[in-house]
N, C-alpha and C. Protein backbone atom coordinates (compact mmCIF):
# COMPACT_ATOMS: atom_id res chain seq x y z
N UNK A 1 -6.46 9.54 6.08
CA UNK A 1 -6.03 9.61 4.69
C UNK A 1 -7.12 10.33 3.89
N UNK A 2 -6.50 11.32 3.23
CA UNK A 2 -7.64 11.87 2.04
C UNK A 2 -8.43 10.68 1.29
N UNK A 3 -9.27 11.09 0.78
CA UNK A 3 -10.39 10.80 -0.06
C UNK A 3 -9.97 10.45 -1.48
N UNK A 4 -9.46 11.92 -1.77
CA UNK A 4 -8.87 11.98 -2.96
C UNK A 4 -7.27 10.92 -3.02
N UNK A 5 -7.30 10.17 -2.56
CA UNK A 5 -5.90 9.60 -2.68
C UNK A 5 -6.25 7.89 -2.50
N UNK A 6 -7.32 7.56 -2.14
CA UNK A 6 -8.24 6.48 -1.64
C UNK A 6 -8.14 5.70 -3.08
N UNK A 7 -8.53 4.32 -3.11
CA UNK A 7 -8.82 3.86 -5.14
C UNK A 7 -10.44 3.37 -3.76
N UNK A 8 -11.36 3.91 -3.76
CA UNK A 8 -12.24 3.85 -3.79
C UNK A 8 -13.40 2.63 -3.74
N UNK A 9 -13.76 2.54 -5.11
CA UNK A 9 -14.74 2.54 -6.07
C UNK A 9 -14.14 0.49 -6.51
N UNK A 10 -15.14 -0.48 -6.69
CA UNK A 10 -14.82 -1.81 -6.93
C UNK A 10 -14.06 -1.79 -8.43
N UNK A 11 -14.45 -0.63 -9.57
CA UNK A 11 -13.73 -0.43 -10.71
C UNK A 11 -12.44 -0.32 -11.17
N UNK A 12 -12.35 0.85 -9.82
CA UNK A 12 -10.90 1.15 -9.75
C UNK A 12 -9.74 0.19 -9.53
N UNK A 13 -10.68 -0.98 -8.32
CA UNK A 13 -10.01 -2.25 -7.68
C UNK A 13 -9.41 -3.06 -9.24
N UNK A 14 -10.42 -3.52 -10.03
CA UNK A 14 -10.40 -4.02 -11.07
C UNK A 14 -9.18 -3.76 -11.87
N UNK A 15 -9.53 -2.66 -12.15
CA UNK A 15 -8.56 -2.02 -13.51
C UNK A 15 -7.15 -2.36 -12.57
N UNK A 16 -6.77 -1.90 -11.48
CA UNK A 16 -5.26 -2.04 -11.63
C UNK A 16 -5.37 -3.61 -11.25
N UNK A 17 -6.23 -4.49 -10.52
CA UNK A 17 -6.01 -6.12 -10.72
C UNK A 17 -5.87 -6.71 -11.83
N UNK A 18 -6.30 -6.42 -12.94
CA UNK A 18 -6.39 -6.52 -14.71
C UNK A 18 -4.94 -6.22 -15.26
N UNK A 19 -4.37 -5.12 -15.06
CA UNK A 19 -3.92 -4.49 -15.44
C UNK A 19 -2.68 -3.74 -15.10
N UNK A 20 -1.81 -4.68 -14.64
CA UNK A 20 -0.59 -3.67 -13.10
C UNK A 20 0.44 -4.79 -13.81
N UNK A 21 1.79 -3.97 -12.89
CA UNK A 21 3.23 -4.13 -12.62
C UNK A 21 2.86 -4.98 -10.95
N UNK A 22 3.16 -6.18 -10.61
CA UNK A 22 3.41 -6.75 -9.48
C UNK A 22 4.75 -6.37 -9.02
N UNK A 23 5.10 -6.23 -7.66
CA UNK A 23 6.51 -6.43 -6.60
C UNK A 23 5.97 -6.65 -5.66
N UNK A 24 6.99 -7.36 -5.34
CA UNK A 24 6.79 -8.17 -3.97
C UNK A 24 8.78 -8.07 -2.74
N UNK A 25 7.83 -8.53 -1.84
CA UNK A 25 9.06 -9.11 -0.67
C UNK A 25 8.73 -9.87 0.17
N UNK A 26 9.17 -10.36 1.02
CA UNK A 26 8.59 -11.58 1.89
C UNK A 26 7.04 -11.10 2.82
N UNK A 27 7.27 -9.78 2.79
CA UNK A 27 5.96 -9.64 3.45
C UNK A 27 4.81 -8.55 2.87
N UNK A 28 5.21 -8.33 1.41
CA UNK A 28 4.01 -7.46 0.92
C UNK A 28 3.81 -7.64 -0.63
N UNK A 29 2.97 -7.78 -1.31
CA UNK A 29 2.84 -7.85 -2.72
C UNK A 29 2.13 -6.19 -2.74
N UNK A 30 2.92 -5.63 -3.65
CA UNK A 30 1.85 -4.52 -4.34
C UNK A 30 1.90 -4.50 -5.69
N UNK A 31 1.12 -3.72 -6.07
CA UNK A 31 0.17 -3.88 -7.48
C UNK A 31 0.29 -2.10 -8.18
N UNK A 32 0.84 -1.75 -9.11
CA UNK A 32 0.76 -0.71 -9.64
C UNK A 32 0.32 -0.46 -10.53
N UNK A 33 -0.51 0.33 -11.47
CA UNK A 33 -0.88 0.63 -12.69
C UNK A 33 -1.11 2.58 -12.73
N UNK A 34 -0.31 2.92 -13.60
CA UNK A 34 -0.56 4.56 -14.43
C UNK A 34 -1.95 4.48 -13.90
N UNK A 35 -2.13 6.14 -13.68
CA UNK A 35 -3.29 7.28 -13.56
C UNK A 35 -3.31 7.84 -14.45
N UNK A 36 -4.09 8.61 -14.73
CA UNK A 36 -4.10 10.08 -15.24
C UNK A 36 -4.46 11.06 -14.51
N UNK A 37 -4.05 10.56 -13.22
CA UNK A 37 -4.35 12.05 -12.31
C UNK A 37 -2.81 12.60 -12.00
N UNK A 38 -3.05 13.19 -11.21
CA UNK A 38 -1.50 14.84 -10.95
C UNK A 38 -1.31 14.19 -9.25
N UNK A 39 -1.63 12.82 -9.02
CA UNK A 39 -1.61 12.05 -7.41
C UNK A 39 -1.60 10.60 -7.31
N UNK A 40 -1.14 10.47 -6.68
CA UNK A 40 -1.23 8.86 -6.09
C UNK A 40 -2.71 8.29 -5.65
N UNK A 41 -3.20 7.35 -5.95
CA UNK A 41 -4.29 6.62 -5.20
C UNK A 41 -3.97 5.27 -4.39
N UNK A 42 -4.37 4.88 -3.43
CA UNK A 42 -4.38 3.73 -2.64
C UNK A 42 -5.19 3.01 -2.19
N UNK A 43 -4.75 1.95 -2.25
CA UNK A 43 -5.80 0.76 -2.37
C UNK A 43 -5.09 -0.34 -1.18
N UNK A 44 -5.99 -0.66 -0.20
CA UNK A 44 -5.78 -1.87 0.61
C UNK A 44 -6.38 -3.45 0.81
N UNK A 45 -6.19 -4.13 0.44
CA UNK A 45 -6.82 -5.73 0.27
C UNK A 45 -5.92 -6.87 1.28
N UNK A 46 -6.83 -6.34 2.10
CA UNK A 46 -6.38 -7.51 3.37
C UNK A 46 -7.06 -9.04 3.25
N UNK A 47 -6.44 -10.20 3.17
CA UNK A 47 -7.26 -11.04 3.26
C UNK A 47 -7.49 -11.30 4.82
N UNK A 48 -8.99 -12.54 4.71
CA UNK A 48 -9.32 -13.03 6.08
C UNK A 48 -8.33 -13.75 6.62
N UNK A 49 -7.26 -14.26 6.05
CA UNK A 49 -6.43 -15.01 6.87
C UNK A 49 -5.54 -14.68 7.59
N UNK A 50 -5.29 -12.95 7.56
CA UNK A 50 -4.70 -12.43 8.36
C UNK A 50 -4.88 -12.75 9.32
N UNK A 51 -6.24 -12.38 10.08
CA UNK A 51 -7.04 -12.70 11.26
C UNK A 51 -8.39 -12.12 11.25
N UNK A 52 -8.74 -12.19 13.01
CA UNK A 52 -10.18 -11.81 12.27
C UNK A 52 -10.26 -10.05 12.37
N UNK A 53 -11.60 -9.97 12.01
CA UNK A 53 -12.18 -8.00 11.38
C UNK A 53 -11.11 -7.04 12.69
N UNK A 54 -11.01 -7.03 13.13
CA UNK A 54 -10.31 -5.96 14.44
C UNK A 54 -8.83 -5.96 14.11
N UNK A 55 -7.68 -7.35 13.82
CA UNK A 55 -6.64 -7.26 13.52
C UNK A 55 -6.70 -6.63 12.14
N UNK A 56 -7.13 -7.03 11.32
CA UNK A 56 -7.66 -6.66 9.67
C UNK A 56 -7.60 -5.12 9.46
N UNK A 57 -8.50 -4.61 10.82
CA UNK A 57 -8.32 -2.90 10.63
C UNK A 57 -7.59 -2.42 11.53
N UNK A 58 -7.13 -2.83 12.51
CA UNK A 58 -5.82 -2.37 12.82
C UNK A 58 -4.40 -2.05 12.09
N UNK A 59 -3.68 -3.47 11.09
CA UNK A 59 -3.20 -3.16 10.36
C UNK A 59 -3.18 -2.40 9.14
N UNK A 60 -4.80 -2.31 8.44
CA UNK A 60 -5.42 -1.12 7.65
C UNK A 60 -4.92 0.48 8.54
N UNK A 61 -5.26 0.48 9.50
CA UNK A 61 -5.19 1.96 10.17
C UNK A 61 -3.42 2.18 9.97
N UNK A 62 -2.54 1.40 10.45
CA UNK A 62 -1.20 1.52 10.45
C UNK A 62 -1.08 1.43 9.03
N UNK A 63 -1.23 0.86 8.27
CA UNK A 63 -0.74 1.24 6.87
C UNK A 63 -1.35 2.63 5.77
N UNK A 64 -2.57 2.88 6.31
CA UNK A 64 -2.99 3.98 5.67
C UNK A 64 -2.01 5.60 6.72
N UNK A 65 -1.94 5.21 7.79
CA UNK A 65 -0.64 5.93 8.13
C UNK A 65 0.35 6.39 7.49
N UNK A 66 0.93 5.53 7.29
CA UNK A 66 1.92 5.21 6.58
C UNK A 66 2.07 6.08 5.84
N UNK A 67 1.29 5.81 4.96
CA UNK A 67 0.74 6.38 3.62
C UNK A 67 0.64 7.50 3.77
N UNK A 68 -0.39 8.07 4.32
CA UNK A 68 -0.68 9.38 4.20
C UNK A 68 0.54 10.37 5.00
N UNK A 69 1.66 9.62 5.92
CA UNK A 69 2.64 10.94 5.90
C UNK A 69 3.55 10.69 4.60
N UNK A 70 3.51 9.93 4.20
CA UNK A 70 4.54 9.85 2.88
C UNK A 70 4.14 9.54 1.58
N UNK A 71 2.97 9.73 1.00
CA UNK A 71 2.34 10.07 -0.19
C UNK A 71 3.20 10.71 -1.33
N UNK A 72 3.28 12.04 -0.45
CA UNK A 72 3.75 13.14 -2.01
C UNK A 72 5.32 12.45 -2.38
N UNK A 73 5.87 11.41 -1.70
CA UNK A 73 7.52 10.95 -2.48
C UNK A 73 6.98 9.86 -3.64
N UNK A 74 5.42 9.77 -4.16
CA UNK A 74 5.18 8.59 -5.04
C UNK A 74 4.82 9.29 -6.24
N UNK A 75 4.33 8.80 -7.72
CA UNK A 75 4.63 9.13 -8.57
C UNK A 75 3.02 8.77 -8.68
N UNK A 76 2.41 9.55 -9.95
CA UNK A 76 1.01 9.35 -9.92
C UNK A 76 0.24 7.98 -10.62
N UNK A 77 0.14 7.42 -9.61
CA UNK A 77 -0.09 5.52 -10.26
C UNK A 77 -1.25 5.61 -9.24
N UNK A 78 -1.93 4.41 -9.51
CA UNK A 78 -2.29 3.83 -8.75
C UNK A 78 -2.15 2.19 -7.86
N UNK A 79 -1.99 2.25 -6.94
CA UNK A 79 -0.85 1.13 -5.97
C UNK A 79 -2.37 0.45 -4.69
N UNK A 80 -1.95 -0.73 -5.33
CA UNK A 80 -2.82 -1.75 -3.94
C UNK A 80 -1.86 -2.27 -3.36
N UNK A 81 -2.18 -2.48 -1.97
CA UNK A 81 -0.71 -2.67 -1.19
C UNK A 81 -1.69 -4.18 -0.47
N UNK A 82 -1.37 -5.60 -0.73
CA UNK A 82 -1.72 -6.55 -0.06
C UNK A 82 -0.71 -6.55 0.91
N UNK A 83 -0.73 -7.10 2.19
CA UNK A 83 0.32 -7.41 3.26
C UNK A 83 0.06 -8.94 3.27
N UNK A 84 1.12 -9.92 3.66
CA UNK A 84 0.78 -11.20 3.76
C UNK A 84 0.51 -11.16 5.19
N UNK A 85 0.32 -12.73 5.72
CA UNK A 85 -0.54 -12.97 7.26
C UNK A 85 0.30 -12.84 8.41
N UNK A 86 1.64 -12.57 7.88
CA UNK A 86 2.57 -11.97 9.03
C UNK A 86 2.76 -11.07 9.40
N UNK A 87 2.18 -10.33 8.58
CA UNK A 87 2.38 -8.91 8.69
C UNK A 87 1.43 -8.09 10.65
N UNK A 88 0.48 -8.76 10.40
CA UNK A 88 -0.21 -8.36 11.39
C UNK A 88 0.30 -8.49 12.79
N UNK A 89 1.31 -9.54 12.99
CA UNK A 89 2.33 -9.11 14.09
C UNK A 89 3.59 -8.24 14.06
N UNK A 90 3.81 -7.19 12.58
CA UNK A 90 4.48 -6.48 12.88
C UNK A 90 4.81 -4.94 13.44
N UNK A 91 5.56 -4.61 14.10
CA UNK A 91 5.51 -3.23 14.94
C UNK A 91 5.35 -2.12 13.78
N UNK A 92 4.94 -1.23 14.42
CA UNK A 92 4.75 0.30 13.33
C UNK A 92 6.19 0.54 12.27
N UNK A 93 7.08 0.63 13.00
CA UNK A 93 8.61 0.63 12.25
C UNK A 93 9.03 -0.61 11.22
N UNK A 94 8.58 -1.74 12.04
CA UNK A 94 9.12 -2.66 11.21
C UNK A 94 7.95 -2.85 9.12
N UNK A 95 6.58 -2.51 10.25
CA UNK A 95 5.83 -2.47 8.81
C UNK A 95 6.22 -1.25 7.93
N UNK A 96 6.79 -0.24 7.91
CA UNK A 96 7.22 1.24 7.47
C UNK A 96 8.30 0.96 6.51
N UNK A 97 9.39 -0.03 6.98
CA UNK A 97 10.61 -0.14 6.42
C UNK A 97 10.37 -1.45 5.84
N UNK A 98 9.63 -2.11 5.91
CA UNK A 98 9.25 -3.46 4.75
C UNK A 98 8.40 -2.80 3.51
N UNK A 99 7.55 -2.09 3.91
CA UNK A 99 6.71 -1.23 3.00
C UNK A 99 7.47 -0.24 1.87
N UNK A 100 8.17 0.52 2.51
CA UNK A 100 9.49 1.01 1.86
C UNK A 100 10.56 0.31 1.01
N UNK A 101 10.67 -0.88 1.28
CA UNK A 101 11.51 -1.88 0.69
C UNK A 101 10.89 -1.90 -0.59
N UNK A 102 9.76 -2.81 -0.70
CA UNK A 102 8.89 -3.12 -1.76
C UNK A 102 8.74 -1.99 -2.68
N UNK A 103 8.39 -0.72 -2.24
CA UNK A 103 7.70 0.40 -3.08
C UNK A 103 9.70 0.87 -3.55
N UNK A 104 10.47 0.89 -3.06
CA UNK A 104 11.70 1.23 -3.37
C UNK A 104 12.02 0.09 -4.39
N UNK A 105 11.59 -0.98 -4.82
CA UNK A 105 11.93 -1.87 -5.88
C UNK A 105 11.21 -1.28 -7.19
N UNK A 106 9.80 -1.23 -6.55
CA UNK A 106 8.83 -0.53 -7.84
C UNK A 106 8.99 0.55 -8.09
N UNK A 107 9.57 1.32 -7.84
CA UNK A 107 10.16 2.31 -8.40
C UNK A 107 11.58 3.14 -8.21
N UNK A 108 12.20 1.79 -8.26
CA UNK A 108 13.17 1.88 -8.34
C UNK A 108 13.92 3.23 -8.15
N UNK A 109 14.08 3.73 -6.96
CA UNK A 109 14.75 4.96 -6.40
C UNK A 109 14.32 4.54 -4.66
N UNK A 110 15.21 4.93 -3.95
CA UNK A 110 15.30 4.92 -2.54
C UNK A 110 14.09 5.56 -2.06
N UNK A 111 13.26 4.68 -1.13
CA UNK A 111 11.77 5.51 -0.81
C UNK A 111 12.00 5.60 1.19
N UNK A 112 12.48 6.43 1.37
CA UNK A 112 12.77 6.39 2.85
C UNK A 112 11.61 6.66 3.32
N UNK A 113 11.08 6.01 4.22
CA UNK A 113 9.83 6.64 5.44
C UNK A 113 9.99 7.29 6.78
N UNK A 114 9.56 8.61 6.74
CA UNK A 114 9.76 9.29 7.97
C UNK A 114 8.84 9.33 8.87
N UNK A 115 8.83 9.03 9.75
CA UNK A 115 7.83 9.43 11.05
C UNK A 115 7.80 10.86 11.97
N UNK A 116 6.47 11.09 11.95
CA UNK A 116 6.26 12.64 12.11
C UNK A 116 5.97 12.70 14.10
């Protein structure tokens, strides 16, 4: 995943925790708040109860996936994507189309995910 598309910085974390639109579904809460940039930024907050550090970035690696083939269908916000503790037993497809669910509520228009 680019750099430029990353929320970085503990500030950045802040402002949209302060400051966001919540949606949720049984297996993901995300968090949105306006940019003023011309792009999307992303933000991941796994808790420890997922499991321990190795499952934690495993499901980090599959969701920044995600992400980065299907970025340019989002609108320029910035979005933290929590997964709940089930998530970490789910397959690449099944996390794609739950992920899609959620972000298709928050912004309300059909967000299909394609795999490359």
């Amino acid at each position: 995943m680019e750099k430029r598309i990353s929320l970085r910085k503990q500030t950045d974390f802040q402002r949209v925790y302060k400051n966001n639109k919540a949606f949720y579904n049984r297996d993901f809460t995300v968090l949105i708040r306006k940019n003023d940039l011309d792009h999307p930024r992303f933000g991941f907050s796994i808790s420890k109860k997922v499991g321990k550090a190795h499952i934690r970035n495993y499901l980090k690696r599959r969701l920044r996936e995600i992400v980065r083939i299907n970025y340019s269908n989002i609108n320029s916000v910035d979005i933290i994507i929590i997964p709940k503790k089930h998530t970490a037993d789910f397959t690449y497809d099944k996390l794609k189309s739950s992920l899609g669910h959620v972000l298709s509520k928050a912004f309300k228009k059909k967000m299909i995910f394609y795999v490359k």
